[in-house]
Protein backbone atom coordinates (compact mmCIF):
# COMPACT_ATOMS: atom_id res chain seq x y z
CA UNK A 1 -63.84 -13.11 -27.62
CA UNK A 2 -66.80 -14.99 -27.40
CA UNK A 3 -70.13 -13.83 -25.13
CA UNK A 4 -68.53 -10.23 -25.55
CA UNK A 5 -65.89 -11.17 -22.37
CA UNK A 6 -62.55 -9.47 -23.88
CA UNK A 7 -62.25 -7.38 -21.03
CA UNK A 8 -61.77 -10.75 -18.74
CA UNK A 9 -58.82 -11.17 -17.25
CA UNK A 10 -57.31 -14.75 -18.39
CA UNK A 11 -57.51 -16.47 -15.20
CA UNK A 12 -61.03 -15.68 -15.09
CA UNK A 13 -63.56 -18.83 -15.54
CA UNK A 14 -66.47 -16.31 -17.20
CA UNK A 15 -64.18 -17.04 -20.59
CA UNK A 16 -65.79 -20.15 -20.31
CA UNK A 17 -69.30 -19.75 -20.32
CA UNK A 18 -70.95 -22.15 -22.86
CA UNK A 19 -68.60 -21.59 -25.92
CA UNK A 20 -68.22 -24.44 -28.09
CA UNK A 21 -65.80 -25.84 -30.43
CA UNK A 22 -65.74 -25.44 -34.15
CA UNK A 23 -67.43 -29.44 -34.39
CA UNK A 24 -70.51 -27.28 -32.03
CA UNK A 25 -69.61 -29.29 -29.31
CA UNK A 26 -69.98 -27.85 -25.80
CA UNK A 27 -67.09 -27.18 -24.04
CA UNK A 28 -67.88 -26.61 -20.83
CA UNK A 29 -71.26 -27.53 -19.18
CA UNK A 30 -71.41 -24.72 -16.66
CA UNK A 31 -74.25 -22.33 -17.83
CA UNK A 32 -73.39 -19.41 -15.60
CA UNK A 33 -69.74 -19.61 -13.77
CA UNK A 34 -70.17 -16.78 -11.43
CA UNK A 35 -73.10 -18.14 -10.30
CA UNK A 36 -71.59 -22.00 -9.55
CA UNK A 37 -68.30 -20.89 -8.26
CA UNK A 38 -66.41 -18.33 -5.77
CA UNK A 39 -62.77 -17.37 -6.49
CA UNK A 40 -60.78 -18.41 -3.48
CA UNK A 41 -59.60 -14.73 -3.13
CA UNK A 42 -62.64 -13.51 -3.02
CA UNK A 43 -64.16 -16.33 -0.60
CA UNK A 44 -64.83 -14.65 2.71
CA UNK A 45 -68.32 -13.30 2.45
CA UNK A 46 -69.51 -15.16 0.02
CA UNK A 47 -73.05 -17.88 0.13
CA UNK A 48 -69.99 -20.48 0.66
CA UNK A 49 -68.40 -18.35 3.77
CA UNK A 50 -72.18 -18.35 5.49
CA UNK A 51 -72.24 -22.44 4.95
CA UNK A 52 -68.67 -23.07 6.42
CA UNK A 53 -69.07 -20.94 9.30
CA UNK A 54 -73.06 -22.48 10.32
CA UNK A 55 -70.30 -25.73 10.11
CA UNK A 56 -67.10 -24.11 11.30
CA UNK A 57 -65.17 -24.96 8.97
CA UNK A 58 -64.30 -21.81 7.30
CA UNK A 59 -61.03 -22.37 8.57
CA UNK A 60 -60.08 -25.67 7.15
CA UNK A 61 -61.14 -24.45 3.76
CA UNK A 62 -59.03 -21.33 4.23
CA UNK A 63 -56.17 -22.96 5.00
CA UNK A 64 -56.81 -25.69 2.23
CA UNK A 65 -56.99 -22.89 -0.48
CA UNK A 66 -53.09 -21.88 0.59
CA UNK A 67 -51.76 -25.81 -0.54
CA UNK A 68 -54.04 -25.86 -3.36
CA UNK A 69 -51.89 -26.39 -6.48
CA UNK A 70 -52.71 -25.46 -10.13
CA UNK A 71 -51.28 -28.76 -12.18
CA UNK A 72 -50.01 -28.64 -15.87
CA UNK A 73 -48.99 -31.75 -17.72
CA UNK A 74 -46.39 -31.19 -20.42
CA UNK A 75 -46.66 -34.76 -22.78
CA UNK A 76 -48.85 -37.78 -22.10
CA UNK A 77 -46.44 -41.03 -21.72
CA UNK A 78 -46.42 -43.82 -23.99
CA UNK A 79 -47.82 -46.18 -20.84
CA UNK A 80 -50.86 -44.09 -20.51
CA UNK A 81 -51.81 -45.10 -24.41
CA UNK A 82 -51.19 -48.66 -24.47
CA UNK A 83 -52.70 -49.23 -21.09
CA UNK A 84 -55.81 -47.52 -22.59
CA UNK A 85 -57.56 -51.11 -23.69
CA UNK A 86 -57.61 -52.19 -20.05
CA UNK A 87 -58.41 -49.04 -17.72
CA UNK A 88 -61.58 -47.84 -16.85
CA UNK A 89 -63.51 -45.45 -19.51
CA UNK A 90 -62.57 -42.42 -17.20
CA UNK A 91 -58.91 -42.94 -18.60
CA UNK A 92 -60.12 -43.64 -21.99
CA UNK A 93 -61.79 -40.64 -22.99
CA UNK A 94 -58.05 -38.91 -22.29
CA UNK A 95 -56.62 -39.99 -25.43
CA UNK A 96 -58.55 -36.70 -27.34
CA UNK A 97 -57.34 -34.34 -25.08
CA UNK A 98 -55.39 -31.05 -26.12
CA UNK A 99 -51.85 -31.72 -24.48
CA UNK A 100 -50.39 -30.21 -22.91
CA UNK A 101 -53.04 -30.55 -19.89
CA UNK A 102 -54.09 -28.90 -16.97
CA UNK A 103 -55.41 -30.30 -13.37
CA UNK A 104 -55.67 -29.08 -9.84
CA UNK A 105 -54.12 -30.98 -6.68
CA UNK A 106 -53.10 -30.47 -3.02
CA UNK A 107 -50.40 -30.47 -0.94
CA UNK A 108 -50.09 -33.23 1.56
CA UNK A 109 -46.86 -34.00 3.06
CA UNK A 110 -42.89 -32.54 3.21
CA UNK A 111 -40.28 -34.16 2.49
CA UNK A 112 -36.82 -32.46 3.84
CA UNK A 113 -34.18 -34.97 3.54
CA UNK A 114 -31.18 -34.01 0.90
CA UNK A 115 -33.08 -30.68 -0.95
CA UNK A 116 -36.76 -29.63 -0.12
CA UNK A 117 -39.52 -31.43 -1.75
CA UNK A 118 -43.57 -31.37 -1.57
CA UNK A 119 -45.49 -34.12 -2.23
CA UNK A 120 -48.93 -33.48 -4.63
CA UNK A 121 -52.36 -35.16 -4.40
CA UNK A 122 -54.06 -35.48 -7.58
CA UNK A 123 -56.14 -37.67 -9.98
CA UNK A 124 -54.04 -40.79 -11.37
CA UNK A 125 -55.89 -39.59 -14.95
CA UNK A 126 -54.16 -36.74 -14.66
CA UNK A 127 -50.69 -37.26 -13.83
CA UNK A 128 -50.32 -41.44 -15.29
CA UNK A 129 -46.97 -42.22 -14.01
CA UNK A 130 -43.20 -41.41 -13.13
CA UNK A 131 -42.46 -40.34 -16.47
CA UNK A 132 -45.49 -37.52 -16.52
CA UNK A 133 -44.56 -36.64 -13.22
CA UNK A 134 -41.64 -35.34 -14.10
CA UNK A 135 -43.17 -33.37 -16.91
CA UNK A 136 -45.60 -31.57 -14.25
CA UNK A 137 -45.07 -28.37 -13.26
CA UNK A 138 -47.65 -26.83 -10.10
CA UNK A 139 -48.56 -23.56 -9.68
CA UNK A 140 -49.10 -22.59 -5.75
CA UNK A 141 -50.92 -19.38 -5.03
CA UNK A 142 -52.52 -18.55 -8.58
CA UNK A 143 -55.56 -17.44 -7.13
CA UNK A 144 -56.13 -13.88 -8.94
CA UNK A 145 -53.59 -11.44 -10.79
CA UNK A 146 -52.34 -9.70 -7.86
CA UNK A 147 -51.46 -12.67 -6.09
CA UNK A 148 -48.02 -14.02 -6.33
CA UNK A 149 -47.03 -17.48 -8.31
CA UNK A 150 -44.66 -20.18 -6.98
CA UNK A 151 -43.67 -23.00 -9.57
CA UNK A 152 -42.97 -26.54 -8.10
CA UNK A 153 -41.16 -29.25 -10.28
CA UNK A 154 -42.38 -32.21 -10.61
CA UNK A 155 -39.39 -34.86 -9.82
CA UNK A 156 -41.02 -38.03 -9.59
CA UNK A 157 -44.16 -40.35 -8.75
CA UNK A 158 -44.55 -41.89 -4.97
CA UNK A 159 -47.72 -43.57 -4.99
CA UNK A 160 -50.41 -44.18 -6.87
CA UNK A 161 -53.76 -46.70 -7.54
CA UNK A 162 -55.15 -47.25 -10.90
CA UNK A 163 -58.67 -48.40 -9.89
CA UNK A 164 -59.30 -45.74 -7.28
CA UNK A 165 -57.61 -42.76 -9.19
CA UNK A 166 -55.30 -41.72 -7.12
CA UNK A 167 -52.01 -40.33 -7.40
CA UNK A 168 -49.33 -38.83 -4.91
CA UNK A 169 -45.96 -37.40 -6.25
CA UNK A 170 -43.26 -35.32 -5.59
CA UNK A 171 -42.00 -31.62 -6.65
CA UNK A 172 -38.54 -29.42 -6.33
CA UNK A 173 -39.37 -26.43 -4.37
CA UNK A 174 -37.58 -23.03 -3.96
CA UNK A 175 -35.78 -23.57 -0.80
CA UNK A 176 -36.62 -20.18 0.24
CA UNK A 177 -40.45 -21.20 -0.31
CA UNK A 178 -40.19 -24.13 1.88
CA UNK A 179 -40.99 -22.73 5.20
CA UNK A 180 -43.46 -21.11 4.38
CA UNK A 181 -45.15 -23.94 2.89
CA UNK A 182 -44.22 -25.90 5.61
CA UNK A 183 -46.01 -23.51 8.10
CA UNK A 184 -49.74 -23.66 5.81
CA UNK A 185 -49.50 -27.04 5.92
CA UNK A 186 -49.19 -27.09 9.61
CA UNK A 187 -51.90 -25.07 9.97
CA UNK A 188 -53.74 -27.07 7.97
CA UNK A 189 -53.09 -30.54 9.47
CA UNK A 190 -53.85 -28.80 12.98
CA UNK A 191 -57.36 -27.45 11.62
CA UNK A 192 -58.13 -30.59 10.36
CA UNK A 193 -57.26 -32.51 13.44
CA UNK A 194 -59.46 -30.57 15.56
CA UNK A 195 -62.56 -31.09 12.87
CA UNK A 196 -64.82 -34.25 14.36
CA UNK A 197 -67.54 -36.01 12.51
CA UNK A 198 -70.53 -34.46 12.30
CA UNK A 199 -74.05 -35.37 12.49
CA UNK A 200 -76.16 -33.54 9.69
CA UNK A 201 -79.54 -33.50 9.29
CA UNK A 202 -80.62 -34.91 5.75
CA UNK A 203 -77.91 -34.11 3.16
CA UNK A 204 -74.52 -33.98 3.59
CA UNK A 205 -72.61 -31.00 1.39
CA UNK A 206 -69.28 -31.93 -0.49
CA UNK A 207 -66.82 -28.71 -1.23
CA UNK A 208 -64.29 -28.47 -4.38
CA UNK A 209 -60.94 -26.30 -4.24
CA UNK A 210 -59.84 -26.69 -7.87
CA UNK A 211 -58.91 -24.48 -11.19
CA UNK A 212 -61.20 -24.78 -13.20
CA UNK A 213 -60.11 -24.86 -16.85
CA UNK A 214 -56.37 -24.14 -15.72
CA UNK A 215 -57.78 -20.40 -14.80
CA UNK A 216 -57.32 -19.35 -11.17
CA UNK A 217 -58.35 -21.28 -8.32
CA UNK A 218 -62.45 -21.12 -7.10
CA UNK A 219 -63.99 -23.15 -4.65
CA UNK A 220 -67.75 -24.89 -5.42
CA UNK A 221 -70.44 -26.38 -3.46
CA UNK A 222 -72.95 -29.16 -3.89
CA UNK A 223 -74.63 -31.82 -2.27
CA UNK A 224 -73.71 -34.97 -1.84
CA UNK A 225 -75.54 -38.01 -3.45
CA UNK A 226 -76.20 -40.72 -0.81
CA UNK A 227 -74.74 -43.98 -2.59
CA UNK A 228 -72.52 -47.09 -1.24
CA UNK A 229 -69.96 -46.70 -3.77
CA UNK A 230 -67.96 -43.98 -3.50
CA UNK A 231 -68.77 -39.90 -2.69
CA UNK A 232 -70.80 -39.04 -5.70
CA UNK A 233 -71.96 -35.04 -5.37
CA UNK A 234 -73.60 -32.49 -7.15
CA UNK A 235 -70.77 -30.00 -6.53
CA UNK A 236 -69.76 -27.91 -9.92
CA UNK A 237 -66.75 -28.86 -11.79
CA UNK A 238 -65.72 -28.02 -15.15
CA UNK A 239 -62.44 -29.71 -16.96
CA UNK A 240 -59.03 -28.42 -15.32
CA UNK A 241 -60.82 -29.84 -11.90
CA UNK A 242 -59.42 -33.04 -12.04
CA UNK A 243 -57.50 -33.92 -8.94
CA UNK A 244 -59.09 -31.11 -7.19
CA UNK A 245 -59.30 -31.08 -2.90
CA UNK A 246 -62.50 -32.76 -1.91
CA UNK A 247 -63.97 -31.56 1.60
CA UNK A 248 -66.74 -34.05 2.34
CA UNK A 249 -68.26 -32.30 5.06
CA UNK A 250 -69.78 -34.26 7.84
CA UNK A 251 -66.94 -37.19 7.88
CA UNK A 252 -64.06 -35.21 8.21
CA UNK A 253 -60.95 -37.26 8.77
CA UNK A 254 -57.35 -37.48 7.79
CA UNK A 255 -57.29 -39.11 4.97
CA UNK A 256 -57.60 -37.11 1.19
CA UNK A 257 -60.11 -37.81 -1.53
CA UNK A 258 -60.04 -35.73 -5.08
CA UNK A 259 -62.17 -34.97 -7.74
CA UNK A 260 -62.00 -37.80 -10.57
CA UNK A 261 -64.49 -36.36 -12.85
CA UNK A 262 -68.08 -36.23 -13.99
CA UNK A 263 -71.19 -38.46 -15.27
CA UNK A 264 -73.05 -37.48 -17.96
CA UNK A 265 -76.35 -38.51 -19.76
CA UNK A 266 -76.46 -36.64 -23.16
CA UNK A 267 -75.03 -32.95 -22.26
CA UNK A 268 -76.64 -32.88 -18.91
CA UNK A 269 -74.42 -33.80 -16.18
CA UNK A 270 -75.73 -35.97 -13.63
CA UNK A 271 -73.09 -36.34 -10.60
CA UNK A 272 -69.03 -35.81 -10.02
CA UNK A 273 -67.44 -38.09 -8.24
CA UNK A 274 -64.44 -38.51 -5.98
CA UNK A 275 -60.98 -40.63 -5.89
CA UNK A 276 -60.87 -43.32 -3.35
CA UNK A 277 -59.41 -42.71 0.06
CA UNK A 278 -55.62 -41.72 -0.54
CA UNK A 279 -53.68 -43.02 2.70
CA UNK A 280 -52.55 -40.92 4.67
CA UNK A 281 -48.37 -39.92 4.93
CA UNK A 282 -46.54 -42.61 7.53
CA UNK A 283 -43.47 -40.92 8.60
């Protein structure tokens, strides 16, 4: 394997580091992954931990990292390629991609009613519409080797919004998974009801919980880019981060922005950027 890294275990983002493709291409713009990125099983004690806890928010990103979801996208639908023309470039630069796909996402909401379902966050780019829903399949927990893996379904699409790249859908779960899921995301809603605005002093930072490169699940840090449009950061991200949980710290609230992707000049990358503000579950 390439940069002598055979010894890597397969969920492991160093696999990644600055190969390139047989046109020379560069795959991945990360120079050093270790360096930009802390597993989320390995996150306590890390440069990340000291941040959150100066912020105290080490919780909500704890908790966050348990509904974190590892997204992969069986077939593209036919929709997704004839709406191609109209969309934004974001969605255009999909139609090259290696199918099937991966993407990262979070779990928002619970759904109970006849058999046990969990609704998904992600990036509309990555999951298109009803039919790709149902070709999704989520992996919960893949965080390392040792940790155990729980597959969600995807069943169908609930919500989504084209221009702010957004999408919300649902997945069969293991009814004997569902209370546990049910109690993290408790936990989670709680921590991040108690979280106020905060005042900072200069730059805000924006956290990612994604997996990268369909690998295991890290969490990155950067700061954000003061701008009108949008939440526009300097936070790593590498492909397989799409539809990753944002955490802009400093305006904290209920509502759930992910990771849409990355601006480039040339090979250097110059921001990411975030979805628009998905609304938050009525029930």
């Amino acid at each position: 394997m390439a940069n002598g890294l055979a010894h890597v275990d397969v969920g492991d983002i160093r696999r990644f580091n600055w190969m390139r493709n047989e046109k020379n291409e560069l795959i991945c713009g990360i120079e050093r992954h270790e360096d930009k990125f802390v597993r989320a099983s390995e996150f306590s004690g890390s440069d990340i931990e000291s941040y959150c806890e100066k912020m105290q928010i080490s919780e909500l990103v704890k908790k966050a990292i348990n509904l974190s979801v590892r997204l992969n996208v069986a077939k593209p639908d036919e929709e997704r390629r004839l709406l191609h023309k109209d969309v934004p470039e974001i969605y255009r630069r999909y139609n090259n991609v290696v199918w099937p796909q991966t993407g990262s996402g979070i779990i928002k909401h619970i759904q109970t009613n006849d058999s046990p379902k969990v609704e998904v966050c992600t990036a509309k780019h990555v999951v298109f519409n009803d039919d790709e829903a149902k070709k999704t399949r989520c992996r919960l927990y893949y965080d390392s080797r040792e940790h155990r893996k729980v597959v969600l379904t995807g069943a169908t699409e609930s919500a989504s919004d084209l221009n702010n790249d957004w999408c919300k859908f649902l997945c069969d779960v293991d009814s004997q998974e569902i209370e546990q899921i049910k109690e993290n995301l408790e936990t989670f809603e709680r921590e991040l009801g108690n979280k106020k605005r905060k005042k900072m002093n200069r730059k805000r930072k924006v956290i990612l919980i994604s997996h990268p490169h369909g690998g295991y699940k890290y969490i990155s840090m950067g700061d954000q880019i003061i701008e009108k449009n949008g939440i526009k950061y300097d936070t790593p991200s590498c492909k397989g981060c799409s539809g990753g949980y944002i955490i802009p710290v400093g305006y904290i609230d209920k509502g759930t922005y992910v990771h849409n992707g990355s601006n480039y000049q040339g090979d250097k990358r110059l921001y990411g950027y975030a979805s628009g503000l998905i609304p938050v579950v009525k029930n």
